[in-house]
PDB file of N, CA and C in Angstrom:
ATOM      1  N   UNK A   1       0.828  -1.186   0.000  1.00  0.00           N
ATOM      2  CA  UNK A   1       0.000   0.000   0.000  1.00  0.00           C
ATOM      3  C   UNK A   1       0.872   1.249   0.000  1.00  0.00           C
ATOM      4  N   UNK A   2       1.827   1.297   1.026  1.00  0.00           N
ATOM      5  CA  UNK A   2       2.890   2.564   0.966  1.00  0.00           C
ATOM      6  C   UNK A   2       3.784   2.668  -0.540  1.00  0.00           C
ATOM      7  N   UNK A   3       4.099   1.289  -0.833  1.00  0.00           N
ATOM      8  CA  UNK A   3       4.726   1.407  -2.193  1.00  0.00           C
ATOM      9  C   UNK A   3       3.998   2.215  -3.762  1.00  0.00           C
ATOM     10  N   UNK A   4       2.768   1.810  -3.169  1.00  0.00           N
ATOM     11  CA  UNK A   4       1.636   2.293  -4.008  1.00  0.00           C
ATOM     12  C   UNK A   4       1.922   4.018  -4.499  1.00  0.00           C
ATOM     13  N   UNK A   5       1.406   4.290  -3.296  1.00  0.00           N
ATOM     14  CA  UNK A   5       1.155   5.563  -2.869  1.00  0.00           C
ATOM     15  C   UNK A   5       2.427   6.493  -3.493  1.00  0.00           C
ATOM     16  N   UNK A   6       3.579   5.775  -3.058  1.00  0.00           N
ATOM     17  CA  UNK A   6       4.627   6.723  -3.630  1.00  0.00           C
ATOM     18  C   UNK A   6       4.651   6.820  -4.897  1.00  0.00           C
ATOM     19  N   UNK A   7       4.394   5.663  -5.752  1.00  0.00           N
ATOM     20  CA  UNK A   7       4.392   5.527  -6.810  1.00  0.00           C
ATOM     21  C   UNK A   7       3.407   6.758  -7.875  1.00  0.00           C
ATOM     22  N   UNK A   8       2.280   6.679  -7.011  1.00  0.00           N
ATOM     23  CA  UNK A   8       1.383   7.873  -7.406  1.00  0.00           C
ATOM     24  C   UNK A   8       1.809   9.123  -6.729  1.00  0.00           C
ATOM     25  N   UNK A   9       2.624   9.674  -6.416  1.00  0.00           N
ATOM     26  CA  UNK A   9       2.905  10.883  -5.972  1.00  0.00           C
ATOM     27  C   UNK A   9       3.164  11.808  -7.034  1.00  0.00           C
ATOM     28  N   UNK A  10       3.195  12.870  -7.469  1.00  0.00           N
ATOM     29  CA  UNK A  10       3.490  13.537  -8.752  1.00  0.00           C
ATOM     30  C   UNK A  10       5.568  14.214  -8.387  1.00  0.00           C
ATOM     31  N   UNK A  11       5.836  14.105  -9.665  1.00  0.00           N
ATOM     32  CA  UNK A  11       6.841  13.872  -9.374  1.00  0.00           C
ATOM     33  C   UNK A  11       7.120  15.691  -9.431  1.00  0.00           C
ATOM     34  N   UNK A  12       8.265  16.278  -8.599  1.00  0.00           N
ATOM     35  CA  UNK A  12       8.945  17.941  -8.877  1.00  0.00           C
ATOM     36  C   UNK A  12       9.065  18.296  -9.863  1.00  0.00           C
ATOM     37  N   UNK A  13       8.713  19.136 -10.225  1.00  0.00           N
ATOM     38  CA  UNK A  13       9.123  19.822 -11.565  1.00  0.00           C
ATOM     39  C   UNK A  13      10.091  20.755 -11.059  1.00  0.00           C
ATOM     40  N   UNK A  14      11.006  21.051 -12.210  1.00  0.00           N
ATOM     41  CA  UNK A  14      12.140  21.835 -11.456  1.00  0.00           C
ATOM     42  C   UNK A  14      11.448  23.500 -11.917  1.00  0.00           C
ATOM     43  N   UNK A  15      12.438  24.524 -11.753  1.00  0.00           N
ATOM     44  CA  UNK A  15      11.491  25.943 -11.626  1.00  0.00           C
ATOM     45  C   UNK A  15      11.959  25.857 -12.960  1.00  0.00           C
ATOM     46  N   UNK A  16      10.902  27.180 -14.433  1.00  0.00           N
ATOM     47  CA  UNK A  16      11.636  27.156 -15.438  1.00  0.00           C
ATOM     48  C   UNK A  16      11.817  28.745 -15.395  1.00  0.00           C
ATOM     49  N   UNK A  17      12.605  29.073 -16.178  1.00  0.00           N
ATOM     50  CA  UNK A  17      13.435  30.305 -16.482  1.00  0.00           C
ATOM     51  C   UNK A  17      12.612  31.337 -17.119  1.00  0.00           C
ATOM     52  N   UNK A  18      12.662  32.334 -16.301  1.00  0.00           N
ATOM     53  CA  UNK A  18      11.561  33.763 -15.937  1.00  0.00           C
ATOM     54  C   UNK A  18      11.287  34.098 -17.948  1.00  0.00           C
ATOM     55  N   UNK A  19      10.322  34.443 -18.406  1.00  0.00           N
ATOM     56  CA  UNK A  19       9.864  34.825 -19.831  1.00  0.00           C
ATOM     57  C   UNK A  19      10.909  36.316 -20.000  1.00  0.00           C
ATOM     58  N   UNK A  20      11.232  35.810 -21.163  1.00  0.00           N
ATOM     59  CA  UNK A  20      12.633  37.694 -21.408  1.00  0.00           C
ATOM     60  C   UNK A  20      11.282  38.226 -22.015  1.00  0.00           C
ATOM     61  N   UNK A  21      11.786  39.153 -21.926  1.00  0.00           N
ATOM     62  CA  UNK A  21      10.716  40.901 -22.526  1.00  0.00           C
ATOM     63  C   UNK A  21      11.611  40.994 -23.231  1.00  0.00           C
ATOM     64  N   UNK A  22      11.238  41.980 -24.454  1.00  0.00           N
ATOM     65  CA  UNK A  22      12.399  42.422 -24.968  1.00  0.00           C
ATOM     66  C   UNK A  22      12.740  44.086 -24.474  1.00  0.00           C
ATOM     67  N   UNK A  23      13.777  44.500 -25.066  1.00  0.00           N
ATOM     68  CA  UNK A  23      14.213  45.554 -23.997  1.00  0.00           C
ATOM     69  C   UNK A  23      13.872  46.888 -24.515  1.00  0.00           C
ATOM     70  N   UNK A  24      13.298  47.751 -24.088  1.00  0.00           N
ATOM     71  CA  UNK A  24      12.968  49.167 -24.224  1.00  0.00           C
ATOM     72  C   UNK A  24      13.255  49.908 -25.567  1.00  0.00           C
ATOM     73  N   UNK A  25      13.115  50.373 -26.557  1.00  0.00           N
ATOM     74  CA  UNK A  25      13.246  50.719 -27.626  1.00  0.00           C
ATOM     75  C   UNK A  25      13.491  52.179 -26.930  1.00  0.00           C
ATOM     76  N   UNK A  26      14.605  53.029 -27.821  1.00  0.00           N
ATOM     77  CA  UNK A  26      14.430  54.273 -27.856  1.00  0.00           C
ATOM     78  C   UNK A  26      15.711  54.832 -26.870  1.00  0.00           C
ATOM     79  N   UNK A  27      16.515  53.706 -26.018  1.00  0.00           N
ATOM     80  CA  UNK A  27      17.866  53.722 -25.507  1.00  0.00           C
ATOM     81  C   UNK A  27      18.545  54.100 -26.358  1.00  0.00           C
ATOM     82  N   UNK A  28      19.735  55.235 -25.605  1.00  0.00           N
ATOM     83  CA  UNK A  28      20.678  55.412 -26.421  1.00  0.00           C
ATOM     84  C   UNK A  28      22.011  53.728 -25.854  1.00  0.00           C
ATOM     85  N   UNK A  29      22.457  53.642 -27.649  1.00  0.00           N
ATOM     86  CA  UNK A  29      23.528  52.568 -27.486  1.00  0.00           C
ATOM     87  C   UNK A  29      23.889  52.173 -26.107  1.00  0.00           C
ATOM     88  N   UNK A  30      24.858  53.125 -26.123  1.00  0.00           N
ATOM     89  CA  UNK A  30      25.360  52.662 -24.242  1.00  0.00           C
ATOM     90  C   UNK A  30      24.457  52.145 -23.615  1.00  0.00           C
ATOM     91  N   UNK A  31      23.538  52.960 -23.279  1.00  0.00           N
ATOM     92  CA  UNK A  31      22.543  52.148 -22.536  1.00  0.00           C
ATOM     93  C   UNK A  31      22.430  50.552 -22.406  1.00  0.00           C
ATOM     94  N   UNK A  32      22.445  50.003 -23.860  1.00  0.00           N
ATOM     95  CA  UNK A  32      22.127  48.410 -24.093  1.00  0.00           C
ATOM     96  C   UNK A  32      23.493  47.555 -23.603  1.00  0.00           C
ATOM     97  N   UNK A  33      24.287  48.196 -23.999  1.00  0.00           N
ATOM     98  CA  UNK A  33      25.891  47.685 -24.022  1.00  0.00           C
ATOM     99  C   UNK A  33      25.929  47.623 -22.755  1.00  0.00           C
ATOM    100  N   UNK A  34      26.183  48.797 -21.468  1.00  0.00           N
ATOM    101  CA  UNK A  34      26.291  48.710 -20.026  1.00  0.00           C
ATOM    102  C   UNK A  34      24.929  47.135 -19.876  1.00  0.00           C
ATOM    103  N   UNK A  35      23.599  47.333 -20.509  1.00  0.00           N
ATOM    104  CA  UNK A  35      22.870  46.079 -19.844  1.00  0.00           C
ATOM    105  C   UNK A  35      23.337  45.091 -20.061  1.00  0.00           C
ATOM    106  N   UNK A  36      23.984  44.626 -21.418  1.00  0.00           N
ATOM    107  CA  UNK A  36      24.641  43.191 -21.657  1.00  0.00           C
ATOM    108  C   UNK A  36      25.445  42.870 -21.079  1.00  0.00           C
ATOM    109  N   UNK A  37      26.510  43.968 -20.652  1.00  0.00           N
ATOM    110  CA  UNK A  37      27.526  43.680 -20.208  1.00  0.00           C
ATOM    111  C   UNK A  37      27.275  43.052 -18.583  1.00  0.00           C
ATOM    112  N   UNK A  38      26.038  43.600 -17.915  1.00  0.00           N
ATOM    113  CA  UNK A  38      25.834  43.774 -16.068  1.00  0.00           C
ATOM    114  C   UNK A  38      25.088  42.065 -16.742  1.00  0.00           C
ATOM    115  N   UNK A  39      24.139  41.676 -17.432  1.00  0.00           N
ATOM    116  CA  UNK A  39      24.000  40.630 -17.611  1.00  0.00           C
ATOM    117  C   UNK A  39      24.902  39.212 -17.965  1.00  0.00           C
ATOM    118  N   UNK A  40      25.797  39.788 -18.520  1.00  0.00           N
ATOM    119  CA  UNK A  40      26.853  38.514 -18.363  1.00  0.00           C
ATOM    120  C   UNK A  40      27.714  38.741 -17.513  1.00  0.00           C
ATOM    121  N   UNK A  41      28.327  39.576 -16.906  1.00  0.00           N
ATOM    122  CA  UNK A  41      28.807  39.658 -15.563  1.00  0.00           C
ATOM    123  C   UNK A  41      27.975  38.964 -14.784  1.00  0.00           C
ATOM    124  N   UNK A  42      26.488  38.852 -14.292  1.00  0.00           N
ATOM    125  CA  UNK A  42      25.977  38.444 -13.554  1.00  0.00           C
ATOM    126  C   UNK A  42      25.982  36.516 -13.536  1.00  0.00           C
ATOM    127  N   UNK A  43      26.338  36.517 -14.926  1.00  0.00           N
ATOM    128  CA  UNK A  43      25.995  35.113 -15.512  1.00  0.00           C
ATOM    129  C   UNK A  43      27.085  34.228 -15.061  1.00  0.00           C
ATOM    130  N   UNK A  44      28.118  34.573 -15.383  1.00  0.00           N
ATOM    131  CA  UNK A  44      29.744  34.546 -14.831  1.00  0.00           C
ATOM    132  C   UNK A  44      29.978  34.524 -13.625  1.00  0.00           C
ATOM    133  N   UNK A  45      29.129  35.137 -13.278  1.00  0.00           N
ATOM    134  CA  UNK A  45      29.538  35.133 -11.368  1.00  0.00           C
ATOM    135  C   UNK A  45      29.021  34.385 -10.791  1.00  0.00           C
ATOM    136  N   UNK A  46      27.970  34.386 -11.291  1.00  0.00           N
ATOM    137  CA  UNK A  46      26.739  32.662 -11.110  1.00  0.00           C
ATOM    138  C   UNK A  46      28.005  31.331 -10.803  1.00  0.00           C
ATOM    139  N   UNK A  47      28.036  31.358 -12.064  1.00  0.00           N
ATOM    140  CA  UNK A  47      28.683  30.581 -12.622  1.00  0.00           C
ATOM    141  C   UNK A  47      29.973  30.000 -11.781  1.00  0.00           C
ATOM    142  N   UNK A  48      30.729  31.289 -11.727  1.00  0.00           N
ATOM    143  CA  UNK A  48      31.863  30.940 -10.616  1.00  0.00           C
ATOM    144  C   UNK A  48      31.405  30.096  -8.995  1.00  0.00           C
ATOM    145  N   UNK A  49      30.829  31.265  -8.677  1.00  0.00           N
ATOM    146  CA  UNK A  49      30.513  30.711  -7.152  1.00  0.00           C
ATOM    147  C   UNK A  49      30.237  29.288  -7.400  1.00  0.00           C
ATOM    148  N   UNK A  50      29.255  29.033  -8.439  1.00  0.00           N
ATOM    149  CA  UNK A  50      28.893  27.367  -8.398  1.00  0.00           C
ATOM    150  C   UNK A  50      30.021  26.429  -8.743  1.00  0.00           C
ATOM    151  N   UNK A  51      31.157  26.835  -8.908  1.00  0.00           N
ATOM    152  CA  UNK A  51      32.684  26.277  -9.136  1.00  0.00           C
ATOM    153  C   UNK A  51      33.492  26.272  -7.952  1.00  0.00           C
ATOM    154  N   UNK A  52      33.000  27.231  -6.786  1.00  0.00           N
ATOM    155  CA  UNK A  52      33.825  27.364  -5.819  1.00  0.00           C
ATOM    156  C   UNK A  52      34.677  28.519  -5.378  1.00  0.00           C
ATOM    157  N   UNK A  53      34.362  29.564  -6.130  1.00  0.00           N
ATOM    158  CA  UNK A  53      35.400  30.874  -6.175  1.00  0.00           C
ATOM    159  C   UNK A  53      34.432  31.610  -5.594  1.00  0.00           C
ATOM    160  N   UNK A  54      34.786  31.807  -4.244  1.00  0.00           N
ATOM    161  CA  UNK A  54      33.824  32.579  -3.491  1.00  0.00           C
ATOM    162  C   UNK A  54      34.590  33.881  -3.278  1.00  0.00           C
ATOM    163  N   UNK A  55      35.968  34.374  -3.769  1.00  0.00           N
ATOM    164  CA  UNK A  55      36.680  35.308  -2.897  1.00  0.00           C
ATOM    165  C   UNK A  55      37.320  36.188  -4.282  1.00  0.00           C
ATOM    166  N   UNK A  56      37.273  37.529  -4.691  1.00  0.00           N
ATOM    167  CA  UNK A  56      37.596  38.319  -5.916  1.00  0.00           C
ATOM    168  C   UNK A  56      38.835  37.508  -6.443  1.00  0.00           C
ATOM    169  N   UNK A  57      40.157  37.610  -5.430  1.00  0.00           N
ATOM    170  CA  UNK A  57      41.543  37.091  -5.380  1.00  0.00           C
ATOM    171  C   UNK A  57      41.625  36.037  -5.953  1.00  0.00           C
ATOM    172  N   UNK A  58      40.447  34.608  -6.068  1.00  0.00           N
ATOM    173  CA  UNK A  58      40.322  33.882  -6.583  1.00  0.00           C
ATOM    174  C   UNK A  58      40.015  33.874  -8.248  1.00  0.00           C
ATOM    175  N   UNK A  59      39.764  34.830  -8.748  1.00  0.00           N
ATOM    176  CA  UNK A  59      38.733  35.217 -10.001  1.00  0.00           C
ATOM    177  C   UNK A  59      39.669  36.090 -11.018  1.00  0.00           C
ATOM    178  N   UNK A  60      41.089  35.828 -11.549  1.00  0.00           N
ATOM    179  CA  UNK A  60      41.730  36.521 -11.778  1.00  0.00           C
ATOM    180  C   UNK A  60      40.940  36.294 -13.563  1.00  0.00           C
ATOM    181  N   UNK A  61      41.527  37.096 -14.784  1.00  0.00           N
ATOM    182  CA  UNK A  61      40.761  37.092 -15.903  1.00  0.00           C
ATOM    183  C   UNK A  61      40.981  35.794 -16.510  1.00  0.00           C
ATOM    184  N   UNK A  62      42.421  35.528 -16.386  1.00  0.00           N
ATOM    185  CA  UNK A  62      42.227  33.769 -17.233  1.00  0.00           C
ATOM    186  C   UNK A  62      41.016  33.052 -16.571  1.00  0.00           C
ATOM    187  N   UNK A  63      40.837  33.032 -15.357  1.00  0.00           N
ATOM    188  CA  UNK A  63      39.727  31.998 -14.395  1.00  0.00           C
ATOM    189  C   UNK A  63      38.441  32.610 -15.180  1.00  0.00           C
ATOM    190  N   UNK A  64      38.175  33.712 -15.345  1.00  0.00           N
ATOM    191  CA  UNK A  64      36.601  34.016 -15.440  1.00  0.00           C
ATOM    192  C   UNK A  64      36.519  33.961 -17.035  1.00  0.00           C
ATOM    193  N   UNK A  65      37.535  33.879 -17.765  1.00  0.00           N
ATOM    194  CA  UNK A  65      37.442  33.717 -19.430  1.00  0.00           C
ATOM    195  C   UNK A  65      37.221  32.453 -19.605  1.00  0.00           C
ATOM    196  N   UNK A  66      38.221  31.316 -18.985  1.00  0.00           N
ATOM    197  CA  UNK A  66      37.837  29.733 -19.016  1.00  0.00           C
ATOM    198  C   UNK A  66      36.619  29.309 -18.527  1.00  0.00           C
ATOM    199  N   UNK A  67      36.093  30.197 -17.610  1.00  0.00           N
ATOM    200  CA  UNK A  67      34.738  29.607 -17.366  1.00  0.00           C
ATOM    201  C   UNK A  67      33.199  30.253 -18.315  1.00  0.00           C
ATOM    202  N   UNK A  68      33.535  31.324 -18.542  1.00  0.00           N
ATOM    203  CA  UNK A  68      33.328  31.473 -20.134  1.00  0.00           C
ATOM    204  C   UNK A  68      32.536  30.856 -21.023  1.00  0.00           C
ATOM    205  N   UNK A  69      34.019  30.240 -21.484  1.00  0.00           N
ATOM    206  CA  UNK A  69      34.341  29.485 -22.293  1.00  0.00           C
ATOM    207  C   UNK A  69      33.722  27.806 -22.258  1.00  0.00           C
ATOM    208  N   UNK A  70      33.274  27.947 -20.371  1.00  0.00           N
ATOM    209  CA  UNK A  70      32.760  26.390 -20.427  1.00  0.00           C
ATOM    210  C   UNK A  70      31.616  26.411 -20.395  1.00  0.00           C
ATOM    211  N   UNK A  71      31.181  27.675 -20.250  1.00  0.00           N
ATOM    212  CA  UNK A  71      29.008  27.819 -20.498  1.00  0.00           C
ATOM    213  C   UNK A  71      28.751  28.249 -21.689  1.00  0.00           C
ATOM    214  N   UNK A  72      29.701  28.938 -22.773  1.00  0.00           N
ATOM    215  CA  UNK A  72      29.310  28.736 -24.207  1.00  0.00           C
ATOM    216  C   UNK A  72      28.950  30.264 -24.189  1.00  0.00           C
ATOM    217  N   UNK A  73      29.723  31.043 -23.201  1.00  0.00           N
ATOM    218  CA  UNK A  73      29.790  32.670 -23.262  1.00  0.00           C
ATOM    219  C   UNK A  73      31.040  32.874 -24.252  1.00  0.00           C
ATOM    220  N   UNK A  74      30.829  33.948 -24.987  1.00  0.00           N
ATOM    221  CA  UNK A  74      31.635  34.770 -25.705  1.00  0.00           C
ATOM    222  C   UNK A  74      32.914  35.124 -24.707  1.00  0.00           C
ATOM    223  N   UNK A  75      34.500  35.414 -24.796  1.00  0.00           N
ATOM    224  CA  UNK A  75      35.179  35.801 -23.853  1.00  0.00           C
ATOM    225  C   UNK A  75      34.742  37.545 -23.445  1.00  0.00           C
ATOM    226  N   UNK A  76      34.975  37.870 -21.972  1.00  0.00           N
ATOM    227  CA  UNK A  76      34.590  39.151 -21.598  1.00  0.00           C
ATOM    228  C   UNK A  76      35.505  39.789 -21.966  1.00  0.00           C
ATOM    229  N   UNK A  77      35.178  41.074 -21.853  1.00  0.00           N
ATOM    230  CA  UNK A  77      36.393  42.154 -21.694  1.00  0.00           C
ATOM    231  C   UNK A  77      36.890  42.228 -20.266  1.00  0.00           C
ATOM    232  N   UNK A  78      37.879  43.483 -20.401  1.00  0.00           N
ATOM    233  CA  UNK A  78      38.634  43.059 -18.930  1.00  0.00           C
ATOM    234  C   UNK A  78      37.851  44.089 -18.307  1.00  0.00           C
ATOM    235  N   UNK A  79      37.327  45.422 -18.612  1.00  0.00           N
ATOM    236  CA  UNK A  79      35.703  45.678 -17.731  1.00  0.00           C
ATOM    237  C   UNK A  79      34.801  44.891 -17.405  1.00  0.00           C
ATOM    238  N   UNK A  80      34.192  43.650 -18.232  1.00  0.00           N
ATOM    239  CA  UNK A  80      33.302  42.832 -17.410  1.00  0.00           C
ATOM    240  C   UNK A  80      34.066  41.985 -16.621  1.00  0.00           C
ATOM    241  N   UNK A  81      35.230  41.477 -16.776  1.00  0.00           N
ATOM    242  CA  UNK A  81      35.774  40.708 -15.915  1.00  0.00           C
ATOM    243  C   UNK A  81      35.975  41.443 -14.559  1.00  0.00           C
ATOM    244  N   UNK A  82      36.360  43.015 -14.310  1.00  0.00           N
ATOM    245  CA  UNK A  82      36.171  43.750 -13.379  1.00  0.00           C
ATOM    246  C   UNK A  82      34.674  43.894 -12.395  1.00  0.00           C
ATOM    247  N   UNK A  83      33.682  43.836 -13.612  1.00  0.00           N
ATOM    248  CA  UNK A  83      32.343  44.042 -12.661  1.00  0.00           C
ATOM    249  C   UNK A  83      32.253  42.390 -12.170  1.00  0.00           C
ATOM    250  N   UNK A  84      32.299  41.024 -12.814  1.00  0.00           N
ATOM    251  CA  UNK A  84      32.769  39.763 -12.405  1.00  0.00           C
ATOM    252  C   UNK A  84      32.880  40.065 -10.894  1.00  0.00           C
ATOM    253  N   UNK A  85      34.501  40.571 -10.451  1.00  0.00           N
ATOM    254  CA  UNK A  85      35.098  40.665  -9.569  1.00  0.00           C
ATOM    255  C   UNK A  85      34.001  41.616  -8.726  1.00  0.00           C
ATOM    256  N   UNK A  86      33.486  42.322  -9.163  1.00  0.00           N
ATOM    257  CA  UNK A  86      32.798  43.561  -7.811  1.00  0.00           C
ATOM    258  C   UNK A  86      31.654  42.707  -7.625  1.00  0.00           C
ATOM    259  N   UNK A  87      31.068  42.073  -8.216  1.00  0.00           N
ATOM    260  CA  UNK A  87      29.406  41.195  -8.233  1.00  0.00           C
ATOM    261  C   UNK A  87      30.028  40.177  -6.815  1.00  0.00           C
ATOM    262  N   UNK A  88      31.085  39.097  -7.056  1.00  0.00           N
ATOM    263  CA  UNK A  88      31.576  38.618  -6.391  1.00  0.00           C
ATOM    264  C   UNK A  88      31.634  39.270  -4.814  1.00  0.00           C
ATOM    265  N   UNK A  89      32.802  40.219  -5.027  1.00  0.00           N
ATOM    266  CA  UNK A  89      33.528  41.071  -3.506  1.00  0.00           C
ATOM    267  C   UNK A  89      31.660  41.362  -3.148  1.00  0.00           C
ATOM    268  N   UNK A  90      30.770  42.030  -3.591  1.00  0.00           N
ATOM    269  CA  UNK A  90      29.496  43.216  -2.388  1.00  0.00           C
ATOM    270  C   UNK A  90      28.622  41.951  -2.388  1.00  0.00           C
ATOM    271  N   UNK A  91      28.854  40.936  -3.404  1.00  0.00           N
ATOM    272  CA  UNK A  91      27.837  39.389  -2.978  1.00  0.00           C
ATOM    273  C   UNK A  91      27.588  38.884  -2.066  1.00  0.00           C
ATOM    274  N   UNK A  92      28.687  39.044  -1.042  1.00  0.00           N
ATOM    275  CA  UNK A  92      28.913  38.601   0.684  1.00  0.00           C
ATOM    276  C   UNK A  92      28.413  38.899   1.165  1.00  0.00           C
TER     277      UNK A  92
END
């Protein structure tokens, strides 16, 4: 009977990934560029911590380009690799 039961339980669905909007028409350039850029910085930093690099010192630019490179990101510049590092350091 208990075997049963579990069997009929519905199984987790995992969460799925928030619907994109598209982004504001009528920005000047910069505008979009600073957003891509705070968006893959953010992505990267994700990314790291879930590797284990909890500390800036840890996150030098080869580290945050190879990891990059292993989620199928474009390489950063060494400004996003900088905001990388600040997302990291005020994350604490």
């Amino acid at each position: 009977m208990a075997a049963a039961a579990l069997a009929t339980k519905p199984q987790h669905q995992p969460p799925h990934a928030p619907q994109k909007k598209p982004l504001p028409a009528g920005r000047p350039r910069a505008w979009y560029e600073t957003h891509n850029r705070r968006l893959k910085a953010m992505r990267l930093a994700i990314a790291l911590l879930d590797t284990g690099v909890y500390h800036p010192d840890m996150a030098p630019n080869r580290k945050i380009r190879s990891t990059a490179a292993g989620i199928g990101i474009h390489p950063p510049s060494d400004l996003t690799c900088a905001m990388v590092r600040a997302l990291i350091r005020y994350g604490r």
